[in-house]
Protein backbone atom coordinates (compact mmCIF):
# COMPACT_ATOMS: atom_id res chain seq x y z
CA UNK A 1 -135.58 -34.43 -9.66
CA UNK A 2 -132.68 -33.45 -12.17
CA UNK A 3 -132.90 -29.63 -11.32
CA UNK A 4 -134.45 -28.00 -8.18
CA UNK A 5 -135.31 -24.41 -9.12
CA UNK A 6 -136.73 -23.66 -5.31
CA UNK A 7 -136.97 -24.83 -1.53
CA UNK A 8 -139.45 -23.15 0.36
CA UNK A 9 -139.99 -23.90 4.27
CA UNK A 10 -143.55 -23.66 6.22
CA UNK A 11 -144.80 -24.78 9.57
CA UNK A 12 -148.20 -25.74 10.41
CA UNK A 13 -149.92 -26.05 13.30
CA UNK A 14 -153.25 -28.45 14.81
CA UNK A 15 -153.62 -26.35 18.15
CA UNK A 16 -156.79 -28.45 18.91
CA UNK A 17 -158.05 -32.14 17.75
CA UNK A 18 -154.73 -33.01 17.50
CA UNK A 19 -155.24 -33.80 13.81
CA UNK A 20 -151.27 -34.25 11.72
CA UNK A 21 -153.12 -34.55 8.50
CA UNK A 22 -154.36 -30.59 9.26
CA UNK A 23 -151.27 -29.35 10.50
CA UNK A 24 -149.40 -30.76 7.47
CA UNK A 25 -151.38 -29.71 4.99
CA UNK A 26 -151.19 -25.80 6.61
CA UNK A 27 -147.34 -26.50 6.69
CA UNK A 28 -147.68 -26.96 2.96
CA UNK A 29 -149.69 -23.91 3.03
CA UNK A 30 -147.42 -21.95 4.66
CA UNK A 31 -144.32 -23.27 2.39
CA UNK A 32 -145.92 -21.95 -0.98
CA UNK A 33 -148.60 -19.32 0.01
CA UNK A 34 -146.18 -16.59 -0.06
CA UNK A 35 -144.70 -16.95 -3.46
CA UNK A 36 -144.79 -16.89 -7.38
CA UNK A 37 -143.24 -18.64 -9.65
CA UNK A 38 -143.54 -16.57 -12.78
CA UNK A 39 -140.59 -18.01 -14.87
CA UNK A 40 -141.25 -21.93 -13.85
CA UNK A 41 -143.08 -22.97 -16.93
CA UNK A 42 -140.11 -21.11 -19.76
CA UNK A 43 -137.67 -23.95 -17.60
CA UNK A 44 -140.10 -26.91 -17.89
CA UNK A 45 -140.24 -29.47 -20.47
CA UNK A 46 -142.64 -28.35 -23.39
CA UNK A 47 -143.57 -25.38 -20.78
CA UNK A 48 -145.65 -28.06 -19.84
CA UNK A 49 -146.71 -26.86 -15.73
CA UNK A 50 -147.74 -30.34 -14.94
CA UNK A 51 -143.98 -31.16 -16.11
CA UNK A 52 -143.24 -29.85 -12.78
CA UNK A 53 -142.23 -31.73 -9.80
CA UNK A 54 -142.84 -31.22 -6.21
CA UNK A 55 -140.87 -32.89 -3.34
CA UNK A 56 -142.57 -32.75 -0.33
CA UNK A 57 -140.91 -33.62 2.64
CA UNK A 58 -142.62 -33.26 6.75
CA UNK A 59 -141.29 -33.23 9.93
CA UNK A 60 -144.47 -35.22 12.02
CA UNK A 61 -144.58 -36.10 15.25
CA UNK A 62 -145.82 -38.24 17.15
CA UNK A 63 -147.59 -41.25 14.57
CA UNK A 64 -146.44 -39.75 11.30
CA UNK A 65 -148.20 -43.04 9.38
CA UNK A 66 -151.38 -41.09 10.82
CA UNK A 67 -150.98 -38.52 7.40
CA UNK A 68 -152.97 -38.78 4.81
CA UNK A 69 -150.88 -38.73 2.40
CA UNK A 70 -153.80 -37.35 -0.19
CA UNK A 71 -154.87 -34.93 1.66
CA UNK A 72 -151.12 -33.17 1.25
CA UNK A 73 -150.80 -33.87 -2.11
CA UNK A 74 -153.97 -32.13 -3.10
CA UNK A 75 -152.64 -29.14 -1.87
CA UNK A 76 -150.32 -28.37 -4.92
CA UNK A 77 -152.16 -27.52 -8.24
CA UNK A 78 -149.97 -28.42 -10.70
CA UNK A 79 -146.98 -30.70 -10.72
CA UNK A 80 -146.47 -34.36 -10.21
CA UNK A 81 -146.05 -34.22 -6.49
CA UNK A 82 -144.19 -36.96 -3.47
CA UNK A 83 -144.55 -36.70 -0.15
CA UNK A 84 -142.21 -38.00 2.13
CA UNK A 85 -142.83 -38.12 5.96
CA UNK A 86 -140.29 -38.44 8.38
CA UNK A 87 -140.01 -38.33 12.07
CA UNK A 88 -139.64 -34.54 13.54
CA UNK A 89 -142.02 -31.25 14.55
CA UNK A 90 -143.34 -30.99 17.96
CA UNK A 91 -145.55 -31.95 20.24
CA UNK A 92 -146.60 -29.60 23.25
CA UNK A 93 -149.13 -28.04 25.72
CA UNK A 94 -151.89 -25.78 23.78
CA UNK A 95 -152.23 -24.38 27.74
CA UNK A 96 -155.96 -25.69 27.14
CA UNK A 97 -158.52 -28.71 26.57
CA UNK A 98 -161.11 -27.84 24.16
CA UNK A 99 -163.44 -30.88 23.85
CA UNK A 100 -165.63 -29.48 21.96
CA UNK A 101 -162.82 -28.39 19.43
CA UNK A 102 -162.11 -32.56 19.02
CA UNK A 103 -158.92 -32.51 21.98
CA UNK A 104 -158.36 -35.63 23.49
CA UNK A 105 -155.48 -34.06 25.32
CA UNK A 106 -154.49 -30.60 25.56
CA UNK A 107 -151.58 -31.30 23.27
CA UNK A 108 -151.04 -29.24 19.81
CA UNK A 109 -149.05 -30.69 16.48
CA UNK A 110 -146.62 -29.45 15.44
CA UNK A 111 -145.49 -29.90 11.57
CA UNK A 112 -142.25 -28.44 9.73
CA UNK A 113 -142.24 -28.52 5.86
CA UNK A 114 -139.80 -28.98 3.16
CA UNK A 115 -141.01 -28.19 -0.61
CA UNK A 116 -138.44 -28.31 -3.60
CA UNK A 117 -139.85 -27.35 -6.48
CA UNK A 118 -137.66 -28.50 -10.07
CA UNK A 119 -137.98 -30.91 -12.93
C-alpha cells in the first residue's frame, strides 16, 4: 500500500462453538462498523472505490490456519482486500458449556483486528 489514509482496531468475540472464522469476521465488524469514509474515493485512483485497498491483519488464537480466509474478506464491500493472520487474541473460560450452542469446551475466542485502509 503506497498511502494508508486509516487504521481502525476491532475485537470480536465466539463466546460459544468456539468458531475463529466468527469471531474474526465480528472483529472486522467491529473495526469498520463505526465509521465513514466520505472523502476516500476524491484520494483514489480514477475515484475508482474498488481502487481501494484493505490490509487486514488478526490476532487468532489458538489454530489460526482454522480461518477462513473468505469468509473475512467478504466482509469489506469495496476494495481489493489481504488478510493476514498471525498468532495473538485470547483464549478463556465463557464460565459455561453450552452444547447445544456447538461448545466442545467451555472456552470463548478471542480475535483482535487490524484494518488499514489506503491505496
Amino acid at each position: 500500500m503506497e498511502r494508508v489514509m486509516f487504521v481502525e482496531i476491532g475485537q470480536g468475540i465466539d463466546l460459544h462453538g468456539q468458531d475463529v472464522t466468527s469471531a474474526c469476521v465480528r472483529a472486522c465488524h467491529s473495526a469498520i462498523g463505526h465509521n465513514s469514509m466520505p472523502g476516500i474515493r476524491s484520494v483514489l485512483p480514477d475515484g475508482d472505490i474498488n481502487q481501494m485497498q484493505v490490509e487486514v491483519t488478526l490476532g487468532v488464537p489458538g489454530q489460526p490456519q482454522q480461518v477462513d480466509l473468505n469468509a473475512v474478506e467478504s466482509t469489506f464491500p469495496y476494495g481489493k482486500v489481504k488478510v493476514r493472520v498471525v498468532s495473538g487474541g485470547l483464549i478463556a473460560s465463557s464460565g459455561v458449556l453450552l452444547a447445544d450452542k456447538g461448545d466442545i469446551t467451555d472456552d470463548m475466542v478471542i480475535v483482535d483486528a487490524v484494518v488499514a485502509v489506503g491505496y
